[in-house]
N, C-alpha and C. Protein backbone atom coordinates (compact mmCIF):
# COMPACT_ATOMS: atom_id res chain seq x y z
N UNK A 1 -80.87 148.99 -0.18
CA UNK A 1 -82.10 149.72 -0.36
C UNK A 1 -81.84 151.23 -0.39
N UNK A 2 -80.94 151.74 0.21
CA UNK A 2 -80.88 152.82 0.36
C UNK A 2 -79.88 153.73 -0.97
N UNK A 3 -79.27 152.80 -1.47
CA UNK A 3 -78.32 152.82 -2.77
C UNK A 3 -79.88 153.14 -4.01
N UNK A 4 -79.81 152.06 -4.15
CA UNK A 4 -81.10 152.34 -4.99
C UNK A 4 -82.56 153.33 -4.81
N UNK A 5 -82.63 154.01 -3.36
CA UNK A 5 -83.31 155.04 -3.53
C UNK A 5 -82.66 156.12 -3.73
N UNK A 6 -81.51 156.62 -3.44
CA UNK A 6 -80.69 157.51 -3.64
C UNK A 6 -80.45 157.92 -5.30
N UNK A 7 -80.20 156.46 -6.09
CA UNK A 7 -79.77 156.50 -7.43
C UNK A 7 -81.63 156.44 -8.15
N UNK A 8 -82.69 156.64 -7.73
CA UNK A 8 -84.15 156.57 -8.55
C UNK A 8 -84.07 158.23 -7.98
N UNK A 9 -84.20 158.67 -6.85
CA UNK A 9 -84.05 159.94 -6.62
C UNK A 9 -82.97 160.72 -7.55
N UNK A 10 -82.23 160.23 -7.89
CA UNK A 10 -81.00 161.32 -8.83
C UNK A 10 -81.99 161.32 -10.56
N UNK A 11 -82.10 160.09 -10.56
CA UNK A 11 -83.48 160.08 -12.06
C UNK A 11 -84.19 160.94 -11.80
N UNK A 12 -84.57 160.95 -10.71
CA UNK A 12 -86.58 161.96 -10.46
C UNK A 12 -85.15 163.59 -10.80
N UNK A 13 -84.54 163.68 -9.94
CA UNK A 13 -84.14 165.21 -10.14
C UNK A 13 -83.91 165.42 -11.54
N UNK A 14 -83.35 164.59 -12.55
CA UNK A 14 -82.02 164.59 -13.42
C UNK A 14 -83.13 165.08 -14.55
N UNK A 15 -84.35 164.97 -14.26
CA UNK A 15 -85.52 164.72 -15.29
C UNK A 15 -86.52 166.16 -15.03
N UNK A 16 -85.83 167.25 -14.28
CA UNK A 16 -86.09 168.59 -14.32
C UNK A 16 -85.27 169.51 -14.69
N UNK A 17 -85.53 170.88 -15.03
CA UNK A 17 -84.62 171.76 -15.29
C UNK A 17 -83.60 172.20 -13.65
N UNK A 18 -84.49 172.09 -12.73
CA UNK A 18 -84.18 172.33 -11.88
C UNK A 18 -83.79 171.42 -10.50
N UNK A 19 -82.94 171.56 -9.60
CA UNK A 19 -83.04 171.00 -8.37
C UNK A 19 -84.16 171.67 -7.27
N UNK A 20 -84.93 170.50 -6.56
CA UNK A 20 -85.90 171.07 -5.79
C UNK A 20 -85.50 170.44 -4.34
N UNK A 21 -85.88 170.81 -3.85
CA UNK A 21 -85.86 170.11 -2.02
C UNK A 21 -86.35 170.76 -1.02
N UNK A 22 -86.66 170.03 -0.30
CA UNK A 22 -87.55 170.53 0.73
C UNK A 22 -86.35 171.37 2.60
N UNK A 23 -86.62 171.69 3.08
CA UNK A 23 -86.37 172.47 4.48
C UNK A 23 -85.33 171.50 4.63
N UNK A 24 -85.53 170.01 5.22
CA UNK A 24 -85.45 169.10 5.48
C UNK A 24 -84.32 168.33 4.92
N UNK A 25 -84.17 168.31 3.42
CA UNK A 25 -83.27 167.98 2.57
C UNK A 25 -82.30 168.85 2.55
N UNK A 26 -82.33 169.96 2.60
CA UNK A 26 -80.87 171.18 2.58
C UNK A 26 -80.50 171.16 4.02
N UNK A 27 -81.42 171.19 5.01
CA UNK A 27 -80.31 170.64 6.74
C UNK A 27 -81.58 169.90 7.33
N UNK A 28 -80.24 168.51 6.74
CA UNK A 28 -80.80 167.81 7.69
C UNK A 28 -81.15 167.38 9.12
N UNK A 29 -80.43 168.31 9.95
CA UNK A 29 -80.49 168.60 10.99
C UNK A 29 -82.28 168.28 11.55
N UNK A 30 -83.26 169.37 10.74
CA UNK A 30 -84.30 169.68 11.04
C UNK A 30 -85.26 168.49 11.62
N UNK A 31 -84.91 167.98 10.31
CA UNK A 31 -86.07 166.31 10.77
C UNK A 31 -85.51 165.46 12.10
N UNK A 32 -84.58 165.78 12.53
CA UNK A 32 -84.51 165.15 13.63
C UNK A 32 -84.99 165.55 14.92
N UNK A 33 -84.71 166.68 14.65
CA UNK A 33 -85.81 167.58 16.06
C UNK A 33 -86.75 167.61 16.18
N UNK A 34 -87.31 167.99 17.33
CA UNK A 34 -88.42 167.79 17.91
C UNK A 34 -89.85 168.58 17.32
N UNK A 35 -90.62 168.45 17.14
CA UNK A 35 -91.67 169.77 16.22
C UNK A 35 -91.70 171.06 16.85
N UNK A 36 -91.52 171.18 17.99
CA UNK A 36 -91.64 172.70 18.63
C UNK A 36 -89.98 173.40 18.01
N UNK A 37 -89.08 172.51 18.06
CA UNK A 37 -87.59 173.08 17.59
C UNK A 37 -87.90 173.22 15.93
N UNK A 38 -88.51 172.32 15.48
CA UNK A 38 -88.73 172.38 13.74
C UNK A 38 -89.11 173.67 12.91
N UNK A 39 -90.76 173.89 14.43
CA UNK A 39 -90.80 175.03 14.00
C UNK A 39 -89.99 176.51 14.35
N UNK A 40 -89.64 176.65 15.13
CA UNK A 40 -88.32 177.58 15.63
C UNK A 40 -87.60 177.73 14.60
N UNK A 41 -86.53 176.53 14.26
CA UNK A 41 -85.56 176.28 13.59
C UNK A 41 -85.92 177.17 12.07
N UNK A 42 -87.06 176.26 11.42
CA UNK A 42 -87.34 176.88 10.37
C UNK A 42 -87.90 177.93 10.21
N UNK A 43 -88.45 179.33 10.73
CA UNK A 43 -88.89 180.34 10.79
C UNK A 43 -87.41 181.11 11.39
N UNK A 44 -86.80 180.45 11.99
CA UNK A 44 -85.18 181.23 12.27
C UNK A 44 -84.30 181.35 10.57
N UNK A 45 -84.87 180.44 9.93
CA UNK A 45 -83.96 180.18 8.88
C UNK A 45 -84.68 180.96 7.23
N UNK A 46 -86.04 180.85 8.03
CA UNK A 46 -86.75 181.61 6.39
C UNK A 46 -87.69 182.66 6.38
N UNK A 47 -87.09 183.22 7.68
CA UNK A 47 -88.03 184.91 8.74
C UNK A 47 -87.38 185.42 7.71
N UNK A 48 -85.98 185.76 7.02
CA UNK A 48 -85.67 187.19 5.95
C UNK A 48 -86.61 187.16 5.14
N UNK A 49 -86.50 185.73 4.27
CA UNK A 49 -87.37 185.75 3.21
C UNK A 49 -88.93 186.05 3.20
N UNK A 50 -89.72 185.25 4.40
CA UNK A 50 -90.82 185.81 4.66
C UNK A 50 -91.48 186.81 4.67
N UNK A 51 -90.71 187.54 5.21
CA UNK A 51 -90.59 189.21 5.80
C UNK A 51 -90.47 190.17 4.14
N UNK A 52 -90.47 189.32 2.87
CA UNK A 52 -90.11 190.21 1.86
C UNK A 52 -91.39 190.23 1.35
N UNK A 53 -92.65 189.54 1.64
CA UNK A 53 -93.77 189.44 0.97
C UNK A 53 -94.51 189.70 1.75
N UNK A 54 -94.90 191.44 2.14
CA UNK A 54 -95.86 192.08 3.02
C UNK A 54 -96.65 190.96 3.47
N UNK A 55 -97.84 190.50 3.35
CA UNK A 55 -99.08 189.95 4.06
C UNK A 55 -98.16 188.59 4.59
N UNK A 56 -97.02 187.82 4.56
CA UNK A 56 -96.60 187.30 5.39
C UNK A 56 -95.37 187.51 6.47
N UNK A 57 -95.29 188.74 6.67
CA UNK A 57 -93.82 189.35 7.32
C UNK A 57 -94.46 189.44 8.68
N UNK A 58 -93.48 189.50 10.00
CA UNK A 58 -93.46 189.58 11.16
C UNK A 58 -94.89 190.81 11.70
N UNK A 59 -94.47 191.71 10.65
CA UNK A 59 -95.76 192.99 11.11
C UNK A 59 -97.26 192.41 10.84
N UNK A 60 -97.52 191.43 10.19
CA UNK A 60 -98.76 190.67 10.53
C UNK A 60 -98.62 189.56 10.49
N UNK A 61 -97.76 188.49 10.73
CA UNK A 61 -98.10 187.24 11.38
C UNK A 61 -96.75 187.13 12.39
N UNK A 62 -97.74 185.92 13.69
CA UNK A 62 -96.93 186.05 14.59
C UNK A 62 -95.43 184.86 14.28
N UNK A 63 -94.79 184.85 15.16
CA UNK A 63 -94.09 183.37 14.88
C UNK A 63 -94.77 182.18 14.30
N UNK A 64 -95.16 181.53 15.24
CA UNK A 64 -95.78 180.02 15.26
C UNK A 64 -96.38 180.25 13.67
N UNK A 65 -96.97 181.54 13.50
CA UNK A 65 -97.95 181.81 12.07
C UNK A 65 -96.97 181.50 11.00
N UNK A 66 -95.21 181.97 11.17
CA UNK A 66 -94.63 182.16 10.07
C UNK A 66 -93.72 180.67 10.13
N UNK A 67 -93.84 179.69 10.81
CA UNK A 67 -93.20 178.86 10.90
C UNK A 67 -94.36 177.68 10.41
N UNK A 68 -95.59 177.93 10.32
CA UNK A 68 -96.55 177.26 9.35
C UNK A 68 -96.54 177.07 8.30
N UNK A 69 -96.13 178.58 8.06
CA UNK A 69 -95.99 178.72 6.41
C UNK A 69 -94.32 178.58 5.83
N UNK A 70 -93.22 178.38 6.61
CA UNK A 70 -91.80 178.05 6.42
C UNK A 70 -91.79 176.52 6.32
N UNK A 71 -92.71 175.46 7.32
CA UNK A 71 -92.34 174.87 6.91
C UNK A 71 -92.87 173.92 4.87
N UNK A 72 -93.80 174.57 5.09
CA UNK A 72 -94.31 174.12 3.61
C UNK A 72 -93.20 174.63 2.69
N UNK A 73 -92.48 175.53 2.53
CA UNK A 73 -91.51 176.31 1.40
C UNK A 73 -90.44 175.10 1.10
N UNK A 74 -90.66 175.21 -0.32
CA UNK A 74 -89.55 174.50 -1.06
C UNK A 74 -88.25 175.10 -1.68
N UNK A 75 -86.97 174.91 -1.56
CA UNK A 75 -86.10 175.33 -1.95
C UNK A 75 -85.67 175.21 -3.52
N UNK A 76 -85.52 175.76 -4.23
CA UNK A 76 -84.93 175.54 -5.38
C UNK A 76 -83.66 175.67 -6.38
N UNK A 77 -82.89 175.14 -6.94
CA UNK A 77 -81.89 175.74 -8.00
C UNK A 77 -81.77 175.79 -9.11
N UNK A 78 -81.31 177.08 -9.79
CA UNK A 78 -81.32 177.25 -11.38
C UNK A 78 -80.16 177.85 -11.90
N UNK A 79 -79.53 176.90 -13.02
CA UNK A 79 -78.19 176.85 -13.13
C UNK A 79 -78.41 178.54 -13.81
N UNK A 80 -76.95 179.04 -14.52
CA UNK A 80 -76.73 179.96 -15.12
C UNK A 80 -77.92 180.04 -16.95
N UNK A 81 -78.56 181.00 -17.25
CA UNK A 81 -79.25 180.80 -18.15
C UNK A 81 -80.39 180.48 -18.70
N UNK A 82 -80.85 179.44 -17.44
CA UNK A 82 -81.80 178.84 -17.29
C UNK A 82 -83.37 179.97 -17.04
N UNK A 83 -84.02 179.12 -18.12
CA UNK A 83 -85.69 179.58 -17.89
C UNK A 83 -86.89 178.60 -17.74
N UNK A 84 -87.71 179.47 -16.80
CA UNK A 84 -88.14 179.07 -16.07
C UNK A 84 -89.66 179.56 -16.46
N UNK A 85 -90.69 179.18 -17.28
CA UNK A 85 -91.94 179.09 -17.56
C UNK A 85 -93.06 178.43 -16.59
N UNK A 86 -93.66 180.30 -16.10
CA UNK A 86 -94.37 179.34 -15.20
C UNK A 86 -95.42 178.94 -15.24
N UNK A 87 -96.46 179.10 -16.39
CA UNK A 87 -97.35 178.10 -16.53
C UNK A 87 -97.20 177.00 -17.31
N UNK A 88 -95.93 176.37 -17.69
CA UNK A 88 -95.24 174.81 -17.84
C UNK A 88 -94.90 174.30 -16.46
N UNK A 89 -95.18 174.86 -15.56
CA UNK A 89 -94.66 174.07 -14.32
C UNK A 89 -95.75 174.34 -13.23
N UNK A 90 -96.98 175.38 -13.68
CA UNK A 90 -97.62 175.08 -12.57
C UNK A 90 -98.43 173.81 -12.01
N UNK A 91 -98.69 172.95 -12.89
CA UNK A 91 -98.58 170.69 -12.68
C UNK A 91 -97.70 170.59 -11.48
N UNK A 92 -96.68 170.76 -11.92
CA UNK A 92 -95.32 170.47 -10.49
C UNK A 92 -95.18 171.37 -10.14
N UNK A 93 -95.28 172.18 -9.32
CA UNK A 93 -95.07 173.01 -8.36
C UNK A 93 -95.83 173.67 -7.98
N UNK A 94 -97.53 174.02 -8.97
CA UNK A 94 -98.94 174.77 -8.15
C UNK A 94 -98.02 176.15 -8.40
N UNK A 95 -99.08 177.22 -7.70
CA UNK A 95 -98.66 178.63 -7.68
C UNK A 95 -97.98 178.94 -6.58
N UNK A 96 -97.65 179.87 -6.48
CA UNK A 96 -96.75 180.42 -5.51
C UNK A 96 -95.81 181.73 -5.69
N UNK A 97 -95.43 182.02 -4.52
CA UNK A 97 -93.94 183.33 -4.38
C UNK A 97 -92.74 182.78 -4.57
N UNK A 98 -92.03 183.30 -5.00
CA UNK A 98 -91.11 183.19 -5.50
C UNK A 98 -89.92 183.77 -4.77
N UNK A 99 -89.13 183.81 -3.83
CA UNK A 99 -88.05 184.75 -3.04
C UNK A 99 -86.47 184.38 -3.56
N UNK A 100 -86.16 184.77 -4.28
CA UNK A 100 -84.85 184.66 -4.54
C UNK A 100 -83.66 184.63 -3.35
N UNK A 101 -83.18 183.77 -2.87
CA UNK A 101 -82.13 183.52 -1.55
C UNK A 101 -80.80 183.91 -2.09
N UNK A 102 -80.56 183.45 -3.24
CA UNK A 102 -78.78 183.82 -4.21
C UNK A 102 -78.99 183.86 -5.46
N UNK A 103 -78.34 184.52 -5.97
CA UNK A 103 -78.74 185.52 -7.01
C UNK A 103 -79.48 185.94 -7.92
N UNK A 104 -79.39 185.96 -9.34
CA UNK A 104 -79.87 187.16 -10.01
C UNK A 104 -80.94 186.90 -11.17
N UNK A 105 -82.14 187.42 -11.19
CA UNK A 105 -83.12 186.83 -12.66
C UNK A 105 -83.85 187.77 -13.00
N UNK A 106 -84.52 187.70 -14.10
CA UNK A 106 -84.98 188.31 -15.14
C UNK A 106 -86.52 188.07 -15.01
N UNK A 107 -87.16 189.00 -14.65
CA UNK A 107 -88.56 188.18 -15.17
C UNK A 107 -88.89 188.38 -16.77
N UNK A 108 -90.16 188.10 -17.07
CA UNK A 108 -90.21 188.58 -18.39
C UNK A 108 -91.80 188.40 -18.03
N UNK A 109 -92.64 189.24 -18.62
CA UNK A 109 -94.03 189.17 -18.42
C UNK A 109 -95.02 188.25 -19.04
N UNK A 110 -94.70 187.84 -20.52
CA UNK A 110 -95.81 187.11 -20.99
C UNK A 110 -94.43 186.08 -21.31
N UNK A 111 -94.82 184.47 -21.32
CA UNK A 111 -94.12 183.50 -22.05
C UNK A 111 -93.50 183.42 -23.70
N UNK A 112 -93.94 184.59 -24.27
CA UNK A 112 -93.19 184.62 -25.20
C UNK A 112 -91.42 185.57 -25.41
N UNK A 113 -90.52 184.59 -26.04
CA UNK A 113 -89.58 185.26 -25.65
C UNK A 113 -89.02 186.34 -26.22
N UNK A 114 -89.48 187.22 -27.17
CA UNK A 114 -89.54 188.28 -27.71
C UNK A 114 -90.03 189.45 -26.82
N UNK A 115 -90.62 188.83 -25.72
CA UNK A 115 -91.19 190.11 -24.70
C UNK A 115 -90.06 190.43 -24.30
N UNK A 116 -90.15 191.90 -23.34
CA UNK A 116 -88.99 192.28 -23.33
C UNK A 116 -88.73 192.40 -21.54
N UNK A 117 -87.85 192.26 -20.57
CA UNK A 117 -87.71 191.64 -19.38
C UNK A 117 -88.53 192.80 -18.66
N UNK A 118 -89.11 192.51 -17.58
CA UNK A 118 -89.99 193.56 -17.21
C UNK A 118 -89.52 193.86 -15.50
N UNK A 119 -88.17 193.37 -15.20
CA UNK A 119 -87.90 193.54 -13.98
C UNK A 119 -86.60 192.92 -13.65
N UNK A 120 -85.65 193.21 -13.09
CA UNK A 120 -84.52 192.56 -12.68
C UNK A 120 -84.44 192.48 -11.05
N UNK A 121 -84.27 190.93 -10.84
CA UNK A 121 -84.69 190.48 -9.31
C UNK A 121 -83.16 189.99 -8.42
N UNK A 122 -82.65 190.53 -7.58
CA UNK A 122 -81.53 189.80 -7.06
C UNK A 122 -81.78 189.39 -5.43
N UNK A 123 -80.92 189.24 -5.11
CA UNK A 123 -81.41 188.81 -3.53
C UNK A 123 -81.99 189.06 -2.53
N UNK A 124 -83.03 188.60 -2.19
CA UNK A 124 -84.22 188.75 -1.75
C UNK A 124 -85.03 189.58 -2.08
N UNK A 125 -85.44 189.45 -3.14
CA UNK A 125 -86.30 190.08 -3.94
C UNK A 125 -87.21 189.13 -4.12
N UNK A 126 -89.18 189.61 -3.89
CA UNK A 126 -89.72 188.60 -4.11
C UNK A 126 -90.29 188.47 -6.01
N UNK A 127 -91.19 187.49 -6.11
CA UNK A 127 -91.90 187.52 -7.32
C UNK A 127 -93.19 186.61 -7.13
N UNK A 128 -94.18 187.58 -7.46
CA UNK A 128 -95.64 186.59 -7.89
C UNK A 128 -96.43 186.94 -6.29
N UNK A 129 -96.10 187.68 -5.40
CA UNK A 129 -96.88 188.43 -4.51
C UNK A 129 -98.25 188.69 -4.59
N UNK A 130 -98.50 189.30 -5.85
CA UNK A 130 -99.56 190.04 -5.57
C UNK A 130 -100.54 189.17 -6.58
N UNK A 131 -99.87 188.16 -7.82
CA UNK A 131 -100.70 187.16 -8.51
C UNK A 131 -100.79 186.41 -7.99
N UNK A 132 -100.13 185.69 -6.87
CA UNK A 132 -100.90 184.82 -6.12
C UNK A 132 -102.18 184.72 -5.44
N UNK A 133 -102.27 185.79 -5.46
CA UNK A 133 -103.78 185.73 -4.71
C UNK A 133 -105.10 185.90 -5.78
N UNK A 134 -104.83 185.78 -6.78
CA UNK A 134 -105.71 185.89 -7.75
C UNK A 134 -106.58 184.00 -8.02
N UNK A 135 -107.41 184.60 -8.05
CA UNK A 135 -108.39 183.20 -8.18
C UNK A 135 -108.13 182.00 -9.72
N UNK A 136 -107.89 181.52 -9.72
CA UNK A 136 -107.53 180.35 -10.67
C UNK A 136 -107.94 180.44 -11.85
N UNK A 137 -109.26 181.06 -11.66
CA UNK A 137 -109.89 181.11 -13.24
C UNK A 137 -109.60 183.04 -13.63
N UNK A 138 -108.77 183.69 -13.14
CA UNK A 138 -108.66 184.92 -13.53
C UNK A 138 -106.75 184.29 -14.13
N UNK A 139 -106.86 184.88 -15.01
CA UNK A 139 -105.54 184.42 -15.60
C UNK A 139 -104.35 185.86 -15.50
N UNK A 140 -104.03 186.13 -14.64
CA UNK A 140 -102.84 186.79 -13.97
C UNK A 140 -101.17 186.66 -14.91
N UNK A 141 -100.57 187.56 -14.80
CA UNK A 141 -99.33 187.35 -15.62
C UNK A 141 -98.68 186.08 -15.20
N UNK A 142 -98.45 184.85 -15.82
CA UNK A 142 -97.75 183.84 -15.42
C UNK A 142 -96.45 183.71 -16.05
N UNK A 143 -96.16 184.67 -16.91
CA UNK A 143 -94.75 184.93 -17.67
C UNK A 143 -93.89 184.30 -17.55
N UNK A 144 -92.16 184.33 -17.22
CA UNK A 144 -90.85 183.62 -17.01
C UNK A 144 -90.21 183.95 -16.11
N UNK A 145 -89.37 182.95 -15.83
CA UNK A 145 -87.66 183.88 -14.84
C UNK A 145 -86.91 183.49 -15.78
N UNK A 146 -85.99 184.13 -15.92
CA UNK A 146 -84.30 183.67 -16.99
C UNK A 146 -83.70 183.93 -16.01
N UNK A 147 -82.73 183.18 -15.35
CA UNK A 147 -81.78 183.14 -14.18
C UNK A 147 -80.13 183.49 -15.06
N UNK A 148 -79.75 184.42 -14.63
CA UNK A 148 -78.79 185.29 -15.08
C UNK A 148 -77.25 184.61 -14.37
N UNK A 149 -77.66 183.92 -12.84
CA UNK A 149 -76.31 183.58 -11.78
C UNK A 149 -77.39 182.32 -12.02
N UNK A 150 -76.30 181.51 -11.02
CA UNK A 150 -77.04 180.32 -10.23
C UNK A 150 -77.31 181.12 -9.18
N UNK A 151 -79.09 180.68 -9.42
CA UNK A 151 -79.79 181.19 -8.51
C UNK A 151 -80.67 180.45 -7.26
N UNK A 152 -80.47 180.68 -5.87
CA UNK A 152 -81.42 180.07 -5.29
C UNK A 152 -82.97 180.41 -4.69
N UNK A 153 -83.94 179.63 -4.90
CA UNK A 153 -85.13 180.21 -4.86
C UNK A 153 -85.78 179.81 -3.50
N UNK A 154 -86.28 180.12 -3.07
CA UNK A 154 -87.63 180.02 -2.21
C UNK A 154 -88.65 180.19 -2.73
N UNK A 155 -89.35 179.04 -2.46
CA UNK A 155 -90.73 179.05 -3.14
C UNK A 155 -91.72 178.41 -1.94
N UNK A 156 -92.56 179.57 -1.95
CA UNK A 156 -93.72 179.70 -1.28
C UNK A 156 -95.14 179.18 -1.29
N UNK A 157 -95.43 177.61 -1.31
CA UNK A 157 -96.82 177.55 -2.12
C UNK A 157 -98.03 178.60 -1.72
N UNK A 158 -98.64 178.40 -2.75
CA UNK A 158 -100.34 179.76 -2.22
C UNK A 158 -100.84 178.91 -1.45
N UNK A 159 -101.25 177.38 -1.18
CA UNK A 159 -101.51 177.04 -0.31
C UNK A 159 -101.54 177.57 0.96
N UNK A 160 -100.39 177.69 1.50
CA UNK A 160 -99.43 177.88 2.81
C UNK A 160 -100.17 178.94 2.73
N UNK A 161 -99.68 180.38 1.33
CA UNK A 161 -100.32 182.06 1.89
C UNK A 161 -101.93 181.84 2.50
N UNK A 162 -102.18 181.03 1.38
CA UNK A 162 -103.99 180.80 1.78
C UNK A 162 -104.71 180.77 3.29
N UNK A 163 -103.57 179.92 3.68
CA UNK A 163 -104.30 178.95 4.59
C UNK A 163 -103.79 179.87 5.26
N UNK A 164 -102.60 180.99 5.80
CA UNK A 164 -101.81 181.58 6.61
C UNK A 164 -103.07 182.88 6.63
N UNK A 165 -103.72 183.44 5.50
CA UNK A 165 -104.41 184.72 5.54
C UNK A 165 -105.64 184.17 6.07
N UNK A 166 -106.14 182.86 5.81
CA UNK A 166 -107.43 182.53 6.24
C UNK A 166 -107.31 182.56 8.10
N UNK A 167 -106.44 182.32 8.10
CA UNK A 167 -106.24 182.44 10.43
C UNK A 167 -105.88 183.48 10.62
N UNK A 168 -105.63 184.28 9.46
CA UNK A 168 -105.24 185.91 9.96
C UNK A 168 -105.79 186.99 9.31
N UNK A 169 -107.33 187.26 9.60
CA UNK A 169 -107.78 188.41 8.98
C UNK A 169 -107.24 189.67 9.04
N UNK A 170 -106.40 190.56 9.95
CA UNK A 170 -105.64 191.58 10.22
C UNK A 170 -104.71 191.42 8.61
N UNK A 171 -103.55 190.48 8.65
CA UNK A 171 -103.10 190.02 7.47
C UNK A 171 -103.40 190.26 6.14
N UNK A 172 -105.02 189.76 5.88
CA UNK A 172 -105.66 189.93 4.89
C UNK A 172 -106.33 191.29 4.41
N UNK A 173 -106.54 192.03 5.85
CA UNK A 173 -107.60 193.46 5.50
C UNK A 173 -106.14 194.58 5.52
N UNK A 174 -105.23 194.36 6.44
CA UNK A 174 -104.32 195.34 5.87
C UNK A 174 -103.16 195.48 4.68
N UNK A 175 -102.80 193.79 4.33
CA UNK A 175 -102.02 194.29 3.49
C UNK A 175 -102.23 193.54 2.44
N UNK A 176 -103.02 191.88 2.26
CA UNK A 176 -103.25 191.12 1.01
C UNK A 176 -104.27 192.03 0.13
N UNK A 177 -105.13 192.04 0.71
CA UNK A 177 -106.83 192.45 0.08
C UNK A 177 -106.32 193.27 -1.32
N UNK A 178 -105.46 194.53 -0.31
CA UNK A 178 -104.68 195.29 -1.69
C UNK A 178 -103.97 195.22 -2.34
N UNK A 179 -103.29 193.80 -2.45
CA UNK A 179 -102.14 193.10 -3.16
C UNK A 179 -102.91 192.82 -4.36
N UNK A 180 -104.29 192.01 -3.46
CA UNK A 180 -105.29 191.24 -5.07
C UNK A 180 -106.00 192.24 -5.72
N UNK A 181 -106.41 193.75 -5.15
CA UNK A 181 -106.94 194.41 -5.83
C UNK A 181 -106.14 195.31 -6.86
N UNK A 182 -105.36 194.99 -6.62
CA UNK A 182 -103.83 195.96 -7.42
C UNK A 182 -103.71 194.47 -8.77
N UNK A 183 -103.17 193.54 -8.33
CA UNK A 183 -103.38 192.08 -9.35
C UNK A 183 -104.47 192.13 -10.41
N UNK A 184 -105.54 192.64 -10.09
CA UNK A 184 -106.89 192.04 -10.57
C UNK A 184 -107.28 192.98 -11.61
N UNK A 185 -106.48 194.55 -10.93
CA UNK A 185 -106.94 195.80 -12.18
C UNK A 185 -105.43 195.42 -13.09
N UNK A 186 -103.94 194.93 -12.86
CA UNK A 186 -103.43 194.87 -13.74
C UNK A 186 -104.16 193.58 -14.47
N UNK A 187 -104.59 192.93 -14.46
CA UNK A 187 -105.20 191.44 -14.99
C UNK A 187 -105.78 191.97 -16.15
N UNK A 188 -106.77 192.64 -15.49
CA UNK A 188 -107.80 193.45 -16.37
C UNK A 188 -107.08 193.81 -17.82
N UNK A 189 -106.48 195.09 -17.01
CA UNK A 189 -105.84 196.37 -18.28
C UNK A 189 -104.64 195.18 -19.10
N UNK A 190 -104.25 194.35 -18.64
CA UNK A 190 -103.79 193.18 -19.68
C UNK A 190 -104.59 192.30 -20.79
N UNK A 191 -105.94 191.94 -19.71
CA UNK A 191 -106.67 191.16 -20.81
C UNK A 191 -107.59 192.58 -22.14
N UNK A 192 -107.44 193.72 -21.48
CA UNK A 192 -108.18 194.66 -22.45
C UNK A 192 -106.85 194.89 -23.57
N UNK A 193 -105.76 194.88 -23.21
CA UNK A 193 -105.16 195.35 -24.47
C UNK A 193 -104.73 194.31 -25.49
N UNK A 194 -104.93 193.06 -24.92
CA UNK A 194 -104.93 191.96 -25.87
C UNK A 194 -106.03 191.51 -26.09
């Protein structure tokens, strides 16, 4: 039984551009511990990255807060070359931040690939900060990554930010609020020039 979930699991991966896995799957260690160590463990392991996307870093949420939102984060990999369209994948994977853990990518702003790269991201560098918080029906830059190295990602669902700013108004009035109001006027001056 365990042969044959192993080998349907290598299908489910083999059938993305990317490798995904959860906290859990990269050390396994985690799932065996106890939930008070789980959460420890994992906020010991994804406090850098956290800490790169103002409204969830140590200066407004406490531990226990950032180990809520660590454990939801999915890990990711993207070979050399590889692109990464993210409204072809928001189905599987929803919205989210993006934290680069090992190395190097490209964003590019609109999905077409004639645009020209609008940022170069290397380690721990975040992406999609400040469009995440934009409401579903406001259509926010959902552009590309072109992964330059094999790169590893952290990915943050908005869920997690959601639910993390909704128990933490301090969070939300000092440093999100102006993330989405900064998002919402570039949204704008995007949808006016097209």
């Amino acid at each position: 039984k365990r042969i044959k979930h192993f080998i349907s699991r290598q299908r489910d991966l083999s059938r993305t551009n990317c490798y995904s896995s959860s906290l859990g799957e990269m050390f396994p260690v985690v799932d065996t511990l106890p939930p008070e160590l789980q959460q420890l463990s994992t906020v010991l392991v994804l406090k850098p990255y956290l800490d790169t996307v103002p409204y969830l870093s140590s200066q407004h949420l406490d531990q226990m807060e950032q180990s809520r939102v660590a454990l939801e984060c999915k890990l990711f990999e993207f070979g050399i070359g590889e692109r990464f369209f993210l409204k072809d994948h928001l189905h599987d994977i929803g919205r989210g931040v993006f934290v680069l853990r090992d190395g190097t990518a490209m964003t590019i702003r609109s999905s077409n690939l004639s645009s020209a790269a609008s940022r170069l991201l290397s380690s721990g560098d975040a992406f999609g900060t400040d469009q995440v918080l934009l409401s579903d029906d406001i259509e926010g830059s959902r552009g590309a990554l072109h992964f330059l190295t094999f790169t590893k990602i952290i990915f943050i669902p908005r869920d997690a930010i959601l639910s993390a700013l909704a128990r933490n108004p301090t969070a939300w009035k000092e440093s999100a609020r102006w993330r989405l109001l900064k998002a919402l006027i570039l949204s704008r001056a995007t949808k006016k020039n097209n």
